[in-house]
Protein backbone atom coordinates (compact mmCIF):
# COMPACT_ATOMS: atom_id res chain seq x y z
CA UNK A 1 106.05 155.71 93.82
CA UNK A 2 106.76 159.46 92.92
CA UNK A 3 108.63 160.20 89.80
CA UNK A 4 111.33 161.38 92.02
CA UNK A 5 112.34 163.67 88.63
CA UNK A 6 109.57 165.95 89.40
CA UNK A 7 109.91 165.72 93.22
CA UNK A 8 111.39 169.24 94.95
CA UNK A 9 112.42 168.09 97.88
CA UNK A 10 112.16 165.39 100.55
CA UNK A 11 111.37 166.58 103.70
CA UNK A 12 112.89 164.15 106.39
CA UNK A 13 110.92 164.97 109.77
CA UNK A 14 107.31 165.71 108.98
CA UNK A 15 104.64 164.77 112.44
CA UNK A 16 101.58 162.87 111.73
CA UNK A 17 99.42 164.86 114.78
CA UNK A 18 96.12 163.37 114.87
CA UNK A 19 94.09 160.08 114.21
CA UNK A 20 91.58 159.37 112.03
CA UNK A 21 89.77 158.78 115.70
CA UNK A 22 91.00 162.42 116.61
CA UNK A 23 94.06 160.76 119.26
CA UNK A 24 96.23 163.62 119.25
CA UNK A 25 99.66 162.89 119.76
CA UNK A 26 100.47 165.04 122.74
CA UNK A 27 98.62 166.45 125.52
CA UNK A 28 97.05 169.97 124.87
CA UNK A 29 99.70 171.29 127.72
CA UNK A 30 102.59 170.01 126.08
CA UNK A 31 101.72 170.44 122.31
CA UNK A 32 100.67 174.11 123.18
CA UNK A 33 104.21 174.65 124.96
CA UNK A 34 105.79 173.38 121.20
CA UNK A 35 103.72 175.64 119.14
CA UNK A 36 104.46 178.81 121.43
CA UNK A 37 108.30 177.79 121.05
CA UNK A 38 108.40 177.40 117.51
CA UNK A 39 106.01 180.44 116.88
CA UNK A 40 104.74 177.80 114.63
CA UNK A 41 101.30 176.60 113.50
CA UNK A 42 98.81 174.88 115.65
CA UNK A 43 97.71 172.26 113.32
CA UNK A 44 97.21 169.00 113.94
CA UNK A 45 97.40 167.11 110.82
CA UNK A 46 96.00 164.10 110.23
CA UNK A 47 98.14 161.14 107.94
CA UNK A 48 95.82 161.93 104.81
CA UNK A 49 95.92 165.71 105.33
CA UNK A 50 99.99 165.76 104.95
CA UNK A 51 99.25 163.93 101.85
CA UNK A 52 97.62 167.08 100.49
CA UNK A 53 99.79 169.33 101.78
CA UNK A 54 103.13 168.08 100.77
CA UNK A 55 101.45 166.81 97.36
CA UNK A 56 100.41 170.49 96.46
CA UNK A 57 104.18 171.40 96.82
CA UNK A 58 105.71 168.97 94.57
CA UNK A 59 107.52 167.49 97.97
CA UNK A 60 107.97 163.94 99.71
CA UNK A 61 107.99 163.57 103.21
CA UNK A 62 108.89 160.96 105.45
CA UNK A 63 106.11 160.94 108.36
CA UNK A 64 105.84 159.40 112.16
CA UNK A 65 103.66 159.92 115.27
CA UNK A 66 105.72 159.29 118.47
CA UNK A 67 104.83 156.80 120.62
CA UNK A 68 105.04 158.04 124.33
CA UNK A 69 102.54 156.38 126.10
CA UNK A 70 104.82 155.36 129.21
CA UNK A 71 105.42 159.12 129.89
CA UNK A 72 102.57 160.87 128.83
CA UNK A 73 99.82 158.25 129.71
CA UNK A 74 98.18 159.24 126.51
CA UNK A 75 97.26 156.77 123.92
CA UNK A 76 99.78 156.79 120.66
CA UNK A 77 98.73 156.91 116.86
CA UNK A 78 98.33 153.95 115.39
CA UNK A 79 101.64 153.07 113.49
CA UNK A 80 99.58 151.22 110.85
CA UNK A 81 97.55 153.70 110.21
CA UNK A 82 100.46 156.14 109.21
CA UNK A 83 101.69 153.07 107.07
CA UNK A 84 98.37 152.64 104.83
CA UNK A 85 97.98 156.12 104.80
CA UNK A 86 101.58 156.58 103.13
CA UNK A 87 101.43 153.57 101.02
CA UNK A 88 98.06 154.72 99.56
CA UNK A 89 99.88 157.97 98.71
CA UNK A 90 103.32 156.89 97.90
CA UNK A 91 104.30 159.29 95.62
CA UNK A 92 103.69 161.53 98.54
CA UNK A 93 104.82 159.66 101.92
CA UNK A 94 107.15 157.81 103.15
CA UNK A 95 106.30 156.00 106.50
CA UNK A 96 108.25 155.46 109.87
CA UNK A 97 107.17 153.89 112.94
CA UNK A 98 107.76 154.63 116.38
CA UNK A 99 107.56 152.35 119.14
CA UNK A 100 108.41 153.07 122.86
CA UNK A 101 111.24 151.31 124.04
CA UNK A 102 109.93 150.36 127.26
CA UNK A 103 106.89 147.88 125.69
CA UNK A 104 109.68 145.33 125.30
CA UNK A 105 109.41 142.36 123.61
CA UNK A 106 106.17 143.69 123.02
CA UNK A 107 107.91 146.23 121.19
CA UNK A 108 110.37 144.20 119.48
CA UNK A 109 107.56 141.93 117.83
CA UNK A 110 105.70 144.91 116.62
CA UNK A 111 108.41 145.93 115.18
CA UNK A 112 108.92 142.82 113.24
CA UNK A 113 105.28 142.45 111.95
CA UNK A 114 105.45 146.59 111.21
CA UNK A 115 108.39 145.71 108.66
CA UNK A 116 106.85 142.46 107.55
CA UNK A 117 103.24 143.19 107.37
CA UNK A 118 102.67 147.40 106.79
CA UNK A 119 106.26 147.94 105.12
CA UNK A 120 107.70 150.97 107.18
CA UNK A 121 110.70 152.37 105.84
CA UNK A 122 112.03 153.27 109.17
CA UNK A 123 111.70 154.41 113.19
CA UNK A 124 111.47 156.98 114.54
CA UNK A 125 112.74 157.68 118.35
CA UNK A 126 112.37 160.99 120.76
CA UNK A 127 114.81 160.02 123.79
CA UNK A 128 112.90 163.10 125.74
CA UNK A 129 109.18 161.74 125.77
CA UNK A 130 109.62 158.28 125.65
CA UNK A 131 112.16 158.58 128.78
CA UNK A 132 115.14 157.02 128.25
CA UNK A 133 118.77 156.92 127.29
CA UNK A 134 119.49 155.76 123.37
CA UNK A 135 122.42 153.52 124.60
CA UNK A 136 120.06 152.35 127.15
CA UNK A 137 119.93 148.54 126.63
CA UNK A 138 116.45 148.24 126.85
CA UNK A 139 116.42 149.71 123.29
CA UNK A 140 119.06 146.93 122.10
CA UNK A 141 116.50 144.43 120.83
CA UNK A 142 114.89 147.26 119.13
CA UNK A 143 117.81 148.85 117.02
CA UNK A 144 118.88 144.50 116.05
CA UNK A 145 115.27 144.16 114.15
CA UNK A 146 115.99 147.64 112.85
CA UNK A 147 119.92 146.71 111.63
CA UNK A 148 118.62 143.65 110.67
CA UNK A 149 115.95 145.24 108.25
CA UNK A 150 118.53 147.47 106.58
CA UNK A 151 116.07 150.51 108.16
CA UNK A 152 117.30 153.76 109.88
CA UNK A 153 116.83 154.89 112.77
CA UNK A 154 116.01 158.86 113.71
CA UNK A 155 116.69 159.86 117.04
CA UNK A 156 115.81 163.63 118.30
CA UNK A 157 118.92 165.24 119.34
CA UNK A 158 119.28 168.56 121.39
CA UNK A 159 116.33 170.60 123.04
CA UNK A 160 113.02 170.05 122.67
CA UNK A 161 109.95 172.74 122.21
CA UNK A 162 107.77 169.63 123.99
CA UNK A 163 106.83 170.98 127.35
CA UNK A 164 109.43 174.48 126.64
CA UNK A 165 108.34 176.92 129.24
CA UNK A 166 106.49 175.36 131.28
CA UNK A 167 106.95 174.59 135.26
CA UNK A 168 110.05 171.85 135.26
CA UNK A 169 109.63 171.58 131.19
CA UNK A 170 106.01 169.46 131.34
CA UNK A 171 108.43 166.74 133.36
CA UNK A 172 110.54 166.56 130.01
CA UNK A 173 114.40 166.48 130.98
CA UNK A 174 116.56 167.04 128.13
CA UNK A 175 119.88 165.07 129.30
CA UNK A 176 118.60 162.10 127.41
CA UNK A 177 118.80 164.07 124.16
CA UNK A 178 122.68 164.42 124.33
CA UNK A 179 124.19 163.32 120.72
CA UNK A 180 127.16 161.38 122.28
CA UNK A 181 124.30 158.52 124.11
CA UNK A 182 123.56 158.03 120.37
CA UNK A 183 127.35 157.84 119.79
CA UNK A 184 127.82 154.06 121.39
CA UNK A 185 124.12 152.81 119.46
CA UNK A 186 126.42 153.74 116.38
CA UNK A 187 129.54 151.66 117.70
CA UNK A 188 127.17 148.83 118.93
CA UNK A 189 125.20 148.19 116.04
CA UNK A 190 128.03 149.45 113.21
CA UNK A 191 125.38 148.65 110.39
CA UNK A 192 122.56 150.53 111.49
CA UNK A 193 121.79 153.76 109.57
CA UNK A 194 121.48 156.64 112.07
CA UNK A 195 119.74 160.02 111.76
CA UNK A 196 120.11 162.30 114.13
CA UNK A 197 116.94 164.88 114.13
CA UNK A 198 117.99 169.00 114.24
CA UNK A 199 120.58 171.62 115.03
CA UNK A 200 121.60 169.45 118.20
CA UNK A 201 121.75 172.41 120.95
CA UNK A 202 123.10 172.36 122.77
CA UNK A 203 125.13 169.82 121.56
CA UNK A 204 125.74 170.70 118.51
CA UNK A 205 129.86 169.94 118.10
CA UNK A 206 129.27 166.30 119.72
CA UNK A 207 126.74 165.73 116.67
CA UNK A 208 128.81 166.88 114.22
CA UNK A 209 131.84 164.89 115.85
CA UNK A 210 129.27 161.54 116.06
CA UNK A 211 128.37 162.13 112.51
CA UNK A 212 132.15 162.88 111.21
CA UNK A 213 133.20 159.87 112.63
CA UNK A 214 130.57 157.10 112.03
CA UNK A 215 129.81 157.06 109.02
CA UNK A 216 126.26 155.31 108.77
CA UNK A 217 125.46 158.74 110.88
CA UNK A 218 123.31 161.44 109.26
CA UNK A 219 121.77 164.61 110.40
CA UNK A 220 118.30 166.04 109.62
CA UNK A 221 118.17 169.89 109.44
CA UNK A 222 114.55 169.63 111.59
CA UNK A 223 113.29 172.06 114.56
CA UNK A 224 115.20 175.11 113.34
CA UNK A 225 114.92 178.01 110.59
CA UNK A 226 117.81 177.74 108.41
CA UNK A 227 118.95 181.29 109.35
CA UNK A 228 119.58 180.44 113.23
CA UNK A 229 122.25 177.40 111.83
CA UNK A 230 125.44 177.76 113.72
CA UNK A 231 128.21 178.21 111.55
CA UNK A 232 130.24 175.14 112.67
CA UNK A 233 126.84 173.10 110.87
CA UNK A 234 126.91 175.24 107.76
CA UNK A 235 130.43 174.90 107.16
CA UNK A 236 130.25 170.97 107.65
CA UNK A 237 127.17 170.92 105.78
CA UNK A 238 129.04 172.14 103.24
CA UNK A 239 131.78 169.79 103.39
CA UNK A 240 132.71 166.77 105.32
CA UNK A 241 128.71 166.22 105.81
CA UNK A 242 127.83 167.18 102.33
CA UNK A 243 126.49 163.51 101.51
CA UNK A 244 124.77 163.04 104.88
CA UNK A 245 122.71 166.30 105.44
CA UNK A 246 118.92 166.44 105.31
CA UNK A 247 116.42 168.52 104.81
CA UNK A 248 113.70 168.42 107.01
CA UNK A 249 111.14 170.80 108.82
CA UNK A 250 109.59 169.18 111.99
CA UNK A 251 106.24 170.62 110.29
CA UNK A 252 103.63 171.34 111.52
CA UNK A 253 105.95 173.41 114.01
CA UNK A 254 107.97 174.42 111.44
CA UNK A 255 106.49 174.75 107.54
CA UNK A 256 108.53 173.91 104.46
CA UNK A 257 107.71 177.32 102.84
CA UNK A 258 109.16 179.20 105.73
CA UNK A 259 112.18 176.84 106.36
CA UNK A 260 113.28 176.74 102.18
CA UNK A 261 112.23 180.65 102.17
CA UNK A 262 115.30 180.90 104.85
CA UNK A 263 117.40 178.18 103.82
CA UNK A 264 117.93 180.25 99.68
CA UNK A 265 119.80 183.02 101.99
CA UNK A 266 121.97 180.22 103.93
CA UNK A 267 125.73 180.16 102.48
CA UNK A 268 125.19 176.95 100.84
CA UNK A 269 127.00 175.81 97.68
CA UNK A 270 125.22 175.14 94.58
CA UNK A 271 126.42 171.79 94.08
CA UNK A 272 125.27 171.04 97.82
CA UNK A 273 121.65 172.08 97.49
CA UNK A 274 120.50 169.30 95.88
CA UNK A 275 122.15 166.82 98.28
CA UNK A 276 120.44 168.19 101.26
CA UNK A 277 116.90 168.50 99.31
CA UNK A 278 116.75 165.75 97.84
CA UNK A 279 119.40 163.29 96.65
CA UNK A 280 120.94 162.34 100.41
CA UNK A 281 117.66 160.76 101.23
CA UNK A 282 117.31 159.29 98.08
CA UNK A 283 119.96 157.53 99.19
CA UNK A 284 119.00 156.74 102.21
CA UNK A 285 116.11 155.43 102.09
CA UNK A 286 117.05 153.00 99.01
CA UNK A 287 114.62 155.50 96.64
CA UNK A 288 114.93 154.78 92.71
CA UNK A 289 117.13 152.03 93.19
């Protein structure tokens, strides 16, 4: 474990993109439509190459593949090796899992030896490639082994760059990303520590509703530059949300150089900072307890 004293930041939503096998996590159609949306990078980092980048900037990062193989037909990244990877390098990363929701009780046993056997800290869910609606309950037995495990849960909210641009999205259809499906998972399973992933548009107001009113809700500040927040985010950032705002990049789309460059001109209070860097997912995630 990091001496979290000498740690920056955390960065919340960082993608593991390649296998040690060289699996990539996307199809070259669909990645390619995500890089030309975020202007971003095209790198495809593997687990042990994220440890060297965040390590060089004094930064954590909790760090997922996505598991889409029902929709995309393409073989996911092994969730255990994202887990030895991090736990090799834990003053570095932190590891999450992702399991598509359709595998079943496939799923739900993987899930149970991926907490018991590889120690992930959490899971990690994208509504638009894996196909489904969060309050779908086919995810139920899912979120229980999560709840159970005192884990959270990060769902992407809002738009995606995946498949942006191209002929009916890449097949990716966004109504599954709406905040307010993620609304009854936090009324159904009151103990299980939600995260919902960027600047939800265009949903934005129904996240910050979700999150004002449940409060095992967070929100991860992924998928956008700081300087294209709406104000309605800034301003509860800065209040009501202060405790349960995180940083995070969605790198490699987004890096952490360009999103803290933008996020020092943001209107965000000096006590406040901190929280969102650092000390919210501290807390989270049970770190220096």
């Amino acid at each position: 474990m990091a001496d979290l004293a000498d740690i920056v930041a955390i960065d919340f939503h960082a993608h593991v993109e390649m296998s040690r096998a060289g699996v990539d996590s996307l199809p070259d159609e669909l990645r390619d439509a995500a890089v030309q949306h975020f202007r971003g990078e095209s790198a495809r980092p593997t687990a042990e190459e994220l440890v060297a980048y965040y390590r060089e900037r004094k930064m954590m990062a909790v760090v997922f593949s996505v598991d889409a193989e029902s929709f995309t037909g393409q073989p996911r990244i092994p969730n255990e090796e994202i887990a030895e990877v991090a736990h090799a390098n834990s003053d570095v990363l932190i590891p999450f899992a992702s399991i598509d929701p359709h595998k079943g009780r496939r799923g739900v046993d993987e899930a149970r030896r991926l907490i018991a056997d590889y120690d992930v800290r959490g899971f990690k869910f994208h509504p638009n490639v894996q196909g489904f609606f969060p309050n779908d309950r086919m995810a139920y037995p899912l979120y229980e082994v999560i709840e159970e495990a005192g884990l959270p849960a990060l769902f992407h909210t809002g738009q995606s760059g995946v498949g942006s641009g191209l002929p009916g999205g890449g097949g990716v259809r966004l109504k599954y990303s709406n905040p307010m499906h993620v609304d009854d998972v936090a009324v159904d399973f009151p103990e299980l520590k939600i995260v919902l992933a960027h600047p939800s548009f265009p949903w934005q107001d129904e996240a910050l509703a979700v999150a004002v009113h449940k409060p095992q809700v967070y929100i991860d500040l992924s998928g956008w530059s700081p300087k294209y927040f709406p104000p309605q985010l800034v301003h509860h950032a800065n209040t009501l949300l202060r405790e349960r705002v995180l940083f995070g990049t969605d790198y490699p789309f987004i890096t952490p150089d360009r999103w803290l460059a933008d996020f020092e001109q943001l209107e965000i209070k000096p006590e406040v900072r901190p929280l969102i860097l650092k000390q919210n997912a501290m807390r989270l995630l049970g770190l220096g307890d």
